[in-house]
C-alpha atoms as a PDB file:
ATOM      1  CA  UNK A   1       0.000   0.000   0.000  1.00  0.00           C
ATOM      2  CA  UNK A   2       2.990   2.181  -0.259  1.00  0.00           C
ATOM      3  CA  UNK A   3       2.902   5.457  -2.743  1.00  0.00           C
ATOM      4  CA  UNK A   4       4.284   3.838  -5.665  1.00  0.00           C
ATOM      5  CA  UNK A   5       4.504   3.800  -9.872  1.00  0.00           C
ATOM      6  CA  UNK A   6       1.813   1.679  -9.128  1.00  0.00           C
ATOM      7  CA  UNK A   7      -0.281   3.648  -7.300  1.00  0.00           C
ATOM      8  CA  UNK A   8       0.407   7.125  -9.194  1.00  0.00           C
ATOM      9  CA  UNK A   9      -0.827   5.376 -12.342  1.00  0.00           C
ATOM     10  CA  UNK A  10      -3.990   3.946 -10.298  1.00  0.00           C
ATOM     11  CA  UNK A  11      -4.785   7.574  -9.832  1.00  0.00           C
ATOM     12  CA  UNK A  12      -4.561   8.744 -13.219  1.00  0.00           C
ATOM     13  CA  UNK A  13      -6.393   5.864 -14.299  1.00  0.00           C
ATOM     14  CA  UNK A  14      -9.047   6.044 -11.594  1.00  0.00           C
ATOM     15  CA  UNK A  15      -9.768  10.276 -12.589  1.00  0.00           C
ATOM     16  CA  UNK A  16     -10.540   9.121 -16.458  1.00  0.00           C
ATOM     17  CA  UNK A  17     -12.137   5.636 -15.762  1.00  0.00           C
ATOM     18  CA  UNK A  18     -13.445   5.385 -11.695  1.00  0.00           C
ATOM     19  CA  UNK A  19     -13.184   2.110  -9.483  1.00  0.00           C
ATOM     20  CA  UNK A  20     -13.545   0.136 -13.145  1.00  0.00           C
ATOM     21  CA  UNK A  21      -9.537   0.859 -13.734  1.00  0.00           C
ATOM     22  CA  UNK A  22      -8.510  -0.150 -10.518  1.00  0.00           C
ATOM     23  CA  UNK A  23     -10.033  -3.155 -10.909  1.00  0.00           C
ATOM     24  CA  UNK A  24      -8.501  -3.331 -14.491  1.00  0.00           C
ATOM     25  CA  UNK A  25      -5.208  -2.262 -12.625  1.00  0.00           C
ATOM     26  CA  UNK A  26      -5.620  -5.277  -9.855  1.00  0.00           C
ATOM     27  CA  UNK A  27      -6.186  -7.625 -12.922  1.00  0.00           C
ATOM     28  CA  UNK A  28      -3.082  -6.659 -14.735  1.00  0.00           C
ATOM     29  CA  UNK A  29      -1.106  -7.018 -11.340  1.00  0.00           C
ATOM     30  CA  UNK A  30      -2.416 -10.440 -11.074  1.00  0.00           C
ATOM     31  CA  UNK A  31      -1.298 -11.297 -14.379  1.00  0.00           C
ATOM     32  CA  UNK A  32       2.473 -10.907 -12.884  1.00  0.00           C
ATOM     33  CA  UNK A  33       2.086 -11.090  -9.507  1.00  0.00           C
ATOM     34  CA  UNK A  34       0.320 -14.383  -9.553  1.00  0.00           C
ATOM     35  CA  UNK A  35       3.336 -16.558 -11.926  1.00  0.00           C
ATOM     36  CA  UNK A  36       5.657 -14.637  -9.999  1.00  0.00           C
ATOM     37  CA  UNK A  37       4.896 -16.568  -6.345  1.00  0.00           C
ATOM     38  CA  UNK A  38       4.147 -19.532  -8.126  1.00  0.00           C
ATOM     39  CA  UNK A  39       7.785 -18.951  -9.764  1.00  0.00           C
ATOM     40  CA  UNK A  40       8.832 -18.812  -6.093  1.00  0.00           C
ATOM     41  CA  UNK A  41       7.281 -21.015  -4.610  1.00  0.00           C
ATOM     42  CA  UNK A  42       8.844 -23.991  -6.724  1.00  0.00           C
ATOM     43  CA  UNK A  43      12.386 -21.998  -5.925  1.00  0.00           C
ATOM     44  CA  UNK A  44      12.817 -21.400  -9.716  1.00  0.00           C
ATOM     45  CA  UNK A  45      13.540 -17.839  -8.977  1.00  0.00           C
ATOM     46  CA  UNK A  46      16.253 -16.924  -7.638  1.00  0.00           C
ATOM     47  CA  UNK A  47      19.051 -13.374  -7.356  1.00  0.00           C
ATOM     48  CA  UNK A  48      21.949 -15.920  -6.834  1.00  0.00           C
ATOM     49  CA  UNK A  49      21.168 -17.241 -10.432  1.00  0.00           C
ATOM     50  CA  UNK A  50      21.141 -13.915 -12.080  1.00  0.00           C
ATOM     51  CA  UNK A  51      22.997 -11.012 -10.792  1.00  0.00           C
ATOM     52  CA  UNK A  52      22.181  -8.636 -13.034  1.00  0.00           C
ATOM     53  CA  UNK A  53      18.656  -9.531 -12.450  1.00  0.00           C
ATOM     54  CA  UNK A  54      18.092  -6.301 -10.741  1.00  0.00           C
ATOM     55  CA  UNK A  55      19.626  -3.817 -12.559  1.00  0.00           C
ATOM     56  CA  UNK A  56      18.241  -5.065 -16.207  1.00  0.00           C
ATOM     57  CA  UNK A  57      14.877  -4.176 -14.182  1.00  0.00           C
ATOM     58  CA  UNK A  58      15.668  -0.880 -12.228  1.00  0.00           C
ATOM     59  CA  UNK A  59      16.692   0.427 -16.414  1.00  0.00           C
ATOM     60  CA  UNK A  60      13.670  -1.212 -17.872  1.00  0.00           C
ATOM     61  CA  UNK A  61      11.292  -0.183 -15.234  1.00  0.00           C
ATOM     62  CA  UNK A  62      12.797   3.716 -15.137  1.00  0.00           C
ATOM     63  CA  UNK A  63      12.278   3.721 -19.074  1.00  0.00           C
ATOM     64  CA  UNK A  64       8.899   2.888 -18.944  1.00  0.00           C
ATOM     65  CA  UNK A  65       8.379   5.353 -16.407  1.00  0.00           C
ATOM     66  CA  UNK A  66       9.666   8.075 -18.237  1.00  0.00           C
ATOM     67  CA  UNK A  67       7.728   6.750 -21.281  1.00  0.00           C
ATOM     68  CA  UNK A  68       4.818   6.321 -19.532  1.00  0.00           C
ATOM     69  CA  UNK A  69       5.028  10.044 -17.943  1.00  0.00           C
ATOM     70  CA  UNK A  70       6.130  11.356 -20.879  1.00  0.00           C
ATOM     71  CA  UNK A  71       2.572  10.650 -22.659  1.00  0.00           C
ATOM     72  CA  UNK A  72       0.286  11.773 -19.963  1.00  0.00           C
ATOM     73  CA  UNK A  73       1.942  15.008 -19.787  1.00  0.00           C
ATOM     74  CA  UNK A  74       1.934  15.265 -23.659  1.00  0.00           C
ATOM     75  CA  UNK A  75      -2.071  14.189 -23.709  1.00  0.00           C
ATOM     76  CA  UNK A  76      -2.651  16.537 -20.545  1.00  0.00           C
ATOM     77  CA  UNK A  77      -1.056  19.393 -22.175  1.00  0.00           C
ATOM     78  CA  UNK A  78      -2.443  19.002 -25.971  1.00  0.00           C
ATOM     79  CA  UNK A  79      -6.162  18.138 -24.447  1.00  0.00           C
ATOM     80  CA  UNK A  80      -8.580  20.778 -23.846  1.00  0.00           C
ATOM     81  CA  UNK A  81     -10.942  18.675 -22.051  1.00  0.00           C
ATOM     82  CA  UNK A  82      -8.627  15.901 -20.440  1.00  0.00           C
ATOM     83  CA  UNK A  83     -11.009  14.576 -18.155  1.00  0.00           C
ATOM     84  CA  UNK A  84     -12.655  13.052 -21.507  1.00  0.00           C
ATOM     85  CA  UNK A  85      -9.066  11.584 -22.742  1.00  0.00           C
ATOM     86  CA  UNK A  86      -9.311   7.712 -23.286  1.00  0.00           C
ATOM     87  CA  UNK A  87      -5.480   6.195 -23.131  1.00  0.00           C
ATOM     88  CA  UNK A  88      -4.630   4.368 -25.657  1.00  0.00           C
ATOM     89  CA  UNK A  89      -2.829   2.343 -23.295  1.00  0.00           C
ATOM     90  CA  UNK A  90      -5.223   0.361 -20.641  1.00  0.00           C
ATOM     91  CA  UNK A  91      -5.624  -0.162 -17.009  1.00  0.00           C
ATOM     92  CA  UNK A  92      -4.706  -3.817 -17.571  1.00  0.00           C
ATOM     93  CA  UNK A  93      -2.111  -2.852 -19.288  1.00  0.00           C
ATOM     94  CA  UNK A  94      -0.163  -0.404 -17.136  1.00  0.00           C
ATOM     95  CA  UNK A  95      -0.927  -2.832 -14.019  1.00  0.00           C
ATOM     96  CA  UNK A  96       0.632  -5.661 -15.751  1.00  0.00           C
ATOM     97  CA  UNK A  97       3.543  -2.837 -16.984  1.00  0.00           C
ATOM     98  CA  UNK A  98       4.047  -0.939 -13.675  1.00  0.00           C
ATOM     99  CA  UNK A  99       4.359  -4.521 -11.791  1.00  0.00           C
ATOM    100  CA  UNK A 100       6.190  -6.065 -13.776  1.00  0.00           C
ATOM    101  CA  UNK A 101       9.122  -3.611 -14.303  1.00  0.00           C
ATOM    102  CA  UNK A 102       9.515  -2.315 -10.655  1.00  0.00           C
ATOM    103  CA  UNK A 103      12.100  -3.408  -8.830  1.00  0.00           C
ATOM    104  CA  UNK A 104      10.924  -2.560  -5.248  1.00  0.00           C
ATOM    105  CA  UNK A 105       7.738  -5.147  -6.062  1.00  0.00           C
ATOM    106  CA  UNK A 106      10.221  -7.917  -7.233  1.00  0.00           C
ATOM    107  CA  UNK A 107      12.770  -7.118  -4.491  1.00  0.00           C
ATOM    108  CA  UNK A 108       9.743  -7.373  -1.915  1.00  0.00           C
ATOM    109  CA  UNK A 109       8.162 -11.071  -3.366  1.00  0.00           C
ATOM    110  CA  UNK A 110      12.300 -11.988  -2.979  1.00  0.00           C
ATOM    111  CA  UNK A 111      12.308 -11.258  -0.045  1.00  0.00           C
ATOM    112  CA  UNK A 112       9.726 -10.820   2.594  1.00  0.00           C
ATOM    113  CA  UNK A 113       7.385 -12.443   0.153  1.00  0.00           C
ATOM    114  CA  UNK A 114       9.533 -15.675  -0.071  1.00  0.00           C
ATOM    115  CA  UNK A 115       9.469 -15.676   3.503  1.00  0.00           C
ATOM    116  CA  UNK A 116       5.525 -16.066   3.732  1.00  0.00           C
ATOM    117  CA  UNK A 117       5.997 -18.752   0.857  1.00  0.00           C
ATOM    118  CA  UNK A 118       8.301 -20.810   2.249  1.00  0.00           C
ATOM    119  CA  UNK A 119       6.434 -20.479   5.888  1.00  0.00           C
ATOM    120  CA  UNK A 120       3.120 -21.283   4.139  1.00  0.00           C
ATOM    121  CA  UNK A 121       4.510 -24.263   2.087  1.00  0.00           C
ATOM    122  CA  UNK A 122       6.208 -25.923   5.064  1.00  0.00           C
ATOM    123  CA  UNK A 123       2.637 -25.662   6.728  1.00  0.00           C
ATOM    124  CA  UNK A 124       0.273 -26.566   3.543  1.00  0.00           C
ATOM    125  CA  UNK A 125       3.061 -27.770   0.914  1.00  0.00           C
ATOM    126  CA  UNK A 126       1.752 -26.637  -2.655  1.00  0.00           C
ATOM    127  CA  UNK A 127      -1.572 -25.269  -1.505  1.00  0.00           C
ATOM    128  CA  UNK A 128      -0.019 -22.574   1.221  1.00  0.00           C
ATOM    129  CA  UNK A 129       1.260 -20.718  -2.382  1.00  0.00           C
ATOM    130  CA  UNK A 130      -2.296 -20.246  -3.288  1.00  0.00           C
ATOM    131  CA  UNK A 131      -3.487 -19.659   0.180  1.00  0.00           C
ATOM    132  CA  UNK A 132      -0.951 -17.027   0.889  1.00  0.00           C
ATOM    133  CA  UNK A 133      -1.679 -15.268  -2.830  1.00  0.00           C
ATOM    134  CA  UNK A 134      -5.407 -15.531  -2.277  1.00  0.00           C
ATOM    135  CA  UNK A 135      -4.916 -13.772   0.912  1.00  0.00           C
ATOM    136  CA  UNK A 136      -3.023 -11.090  -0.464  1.00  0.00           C
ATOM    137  CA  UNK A 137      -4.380 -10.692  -3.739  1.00  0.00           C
ATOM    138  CA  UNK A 138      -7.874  -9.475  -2.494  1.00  0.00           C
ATOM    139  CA  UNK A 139      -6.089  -6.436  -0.496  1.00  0.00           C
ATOM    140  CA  UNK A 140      -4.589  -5.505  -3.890  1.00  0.00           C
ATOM    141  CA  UNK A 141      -8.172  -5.257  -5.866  1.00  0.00           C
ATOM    142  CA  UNK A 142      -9.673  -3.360  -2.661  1.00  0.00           C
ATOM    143  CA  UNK A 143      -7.128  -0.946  -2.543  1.00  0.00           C
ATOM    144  CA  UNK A 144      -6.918  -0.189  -6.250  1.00  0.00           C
ATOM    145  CA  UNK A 145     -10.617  -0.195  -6.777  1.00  0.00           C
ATOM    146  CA  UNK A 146     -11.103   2.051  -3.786  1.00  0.00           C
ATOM    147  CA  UNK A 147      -7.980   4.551  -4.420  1.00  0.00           C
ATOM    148  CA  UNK A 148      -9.168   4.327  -8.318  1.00  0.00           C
ATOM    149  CA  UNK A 149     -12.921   5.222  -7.138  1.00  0.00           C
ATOM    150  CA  UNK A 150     -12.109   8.112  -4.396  1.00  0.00           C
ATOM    151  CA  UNK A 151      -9.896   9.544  -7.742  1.00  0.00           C
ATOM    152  CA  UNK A 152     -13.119   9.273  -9.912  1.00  0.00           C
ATOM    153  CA  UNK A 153     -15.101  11.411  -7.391  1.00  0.00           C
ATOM    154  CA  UNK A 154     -12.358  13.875  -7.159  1.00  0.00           C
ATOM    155  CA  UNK A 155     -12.144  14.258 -10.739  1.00  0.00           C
ATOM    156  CA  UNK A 156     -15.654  15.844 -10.881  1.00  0.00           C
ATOM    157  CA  UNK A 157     -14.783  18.574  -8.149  1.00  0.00           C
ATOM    158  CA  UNK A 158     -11.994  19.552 -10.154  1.00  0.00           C
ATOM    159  CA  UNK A 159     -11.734  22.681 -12.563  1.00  0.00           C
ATOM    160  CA  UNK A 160     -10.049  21.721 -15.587  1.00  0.00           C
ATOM    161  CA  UNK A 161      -6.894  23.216 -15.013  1.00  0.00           C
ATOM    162  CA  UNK A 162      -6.568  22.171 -11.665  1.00  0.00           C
ATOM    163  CA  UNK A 163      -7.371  18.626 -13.257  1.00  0.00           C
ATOM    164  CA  UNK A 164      -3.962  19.027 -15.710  1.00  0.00           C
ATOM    165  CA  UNK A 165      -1.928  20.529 -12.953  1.00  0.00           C
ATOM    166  CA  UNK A 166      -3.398  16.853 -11.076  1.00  0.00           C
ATOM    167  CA  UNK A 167      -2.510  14.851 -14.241  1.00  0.00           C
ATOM    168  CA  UNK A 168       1.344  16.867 -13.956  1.00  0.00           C
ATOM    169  CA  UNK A 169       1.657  15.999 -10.559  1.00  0.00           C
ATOM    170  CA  UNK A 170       1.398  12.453 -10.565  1.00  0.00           C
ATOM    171  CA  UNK A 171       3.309  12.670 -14.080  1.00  0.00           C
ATOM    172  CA  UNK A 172       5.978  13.805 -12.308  1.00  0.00           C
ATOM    173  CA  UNK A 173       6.256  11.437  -8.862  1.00  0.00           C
ATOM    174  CA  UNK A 174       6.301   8.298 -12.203  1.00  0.00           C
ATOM    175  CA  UNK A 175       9.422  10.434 -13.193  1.00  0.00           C
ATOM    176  CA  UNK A 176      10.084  10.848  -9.679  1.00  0.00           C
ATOM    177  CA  UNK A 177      10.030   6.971  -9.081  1.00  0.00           C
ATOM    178  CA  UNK A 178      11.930   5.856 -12.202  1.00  0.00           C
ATOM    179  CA  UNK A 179      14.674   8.367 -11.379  1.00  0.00           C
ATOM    180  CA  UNK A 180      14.981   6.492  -7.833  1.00  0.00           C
ATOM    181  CA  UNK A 181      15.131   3.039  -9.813  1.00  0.00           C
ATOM    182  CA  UNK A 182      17.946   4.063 -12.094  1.00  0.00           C
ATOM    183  CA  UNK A 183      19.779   5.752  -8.593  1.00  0.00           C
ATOM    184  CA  UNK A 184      19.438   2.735  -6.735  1.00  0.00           C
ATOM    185  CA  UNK A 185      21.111   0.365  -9.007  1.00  0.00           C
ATOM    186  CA  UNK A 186      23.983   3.123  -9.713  1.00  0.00           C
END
């Protein structure tokens, strides 16, 4: 539940589509969060392997920030009415994006996440993977859908330029957070 890419793109999602694109978010998270524990929790993943595992995804992950940031400032700035701007690029899509490439969300499922894994599987064997996901995976879609929906509301308050000075704002902590990737490998 940490401010992250993640989260910053729920936002933006959640002003143009309400709780819908967090729930589209969610979705694309569980299309990489889900193979990702199962990954795990037959050990097939693994730093130790591949070194360079986390740098290769700090650069990837910064890149699509900045690509990602880069076209919502463009649309917010060439749009006179933003708040009726469609993406071309989907909820679905930019959850299974944003998950995928940051490194804080695979350096967390290597770590503290492998933890709850290997406790569950020791307790349940195969099953205590999917008990442990299912158990986390609902908090995800709440959060989303309800961060996505309180955006939605939001959105109708807001004037229109206070809307694109919004859409700059969390342009610019995506920036923000792909900057940090790219420092953190350096």
């Amino acid at each position: 539940m940490a401010p992250g890419p993640l989260f910053a793109a729920n936002i933006a999602q959640g002003l143009r589509g309400g709780g819908k694109a967090g729930i589209q978010m969610a979705i694309g998270h569980t299309i990489v969060e889900l193979p990702l524990v199962i990954l795990l929790g037959v050990g097939v993943f693994s730093l130790e392997i591949f070194p360079e595992f986390r740098t290769i995804i700090s650069i990837l992950g910064a890149t699509v920030l900045f690509v990602f940031a880069g076209l919502q400032i463009k649309t917010t700035l060439q749009r006179k009415d933003t708040k009726q701007f469609n993406p071309k690029h989907g909820a679905i899509l930019s959850g299974i994006i944003l998950s995928a490439l940051n490194p804080f969300f695979i350096i967390w499922w290597l770590s503290i996440g492998f933890k709850l894994i290997s406790d569950a599987m020791l307790i349940w064997a195969f099953t205590g993977i999917l008990i442990v996901f299912a158990l986390h995976i609902w908090m995800d879609f709440a959060w989303l859908y309800s961060i996505a929906r309180l955006a939605s509301k939001s959105a109708k308050i807001l004037s229109s330029r206070n809307y694109k000075i919004l859409m700059i704002v969390l342009s610019s902590m995506l920036i923000y957070f792909g900057i940090s990737f790219i420092s953190d490998v350096i």
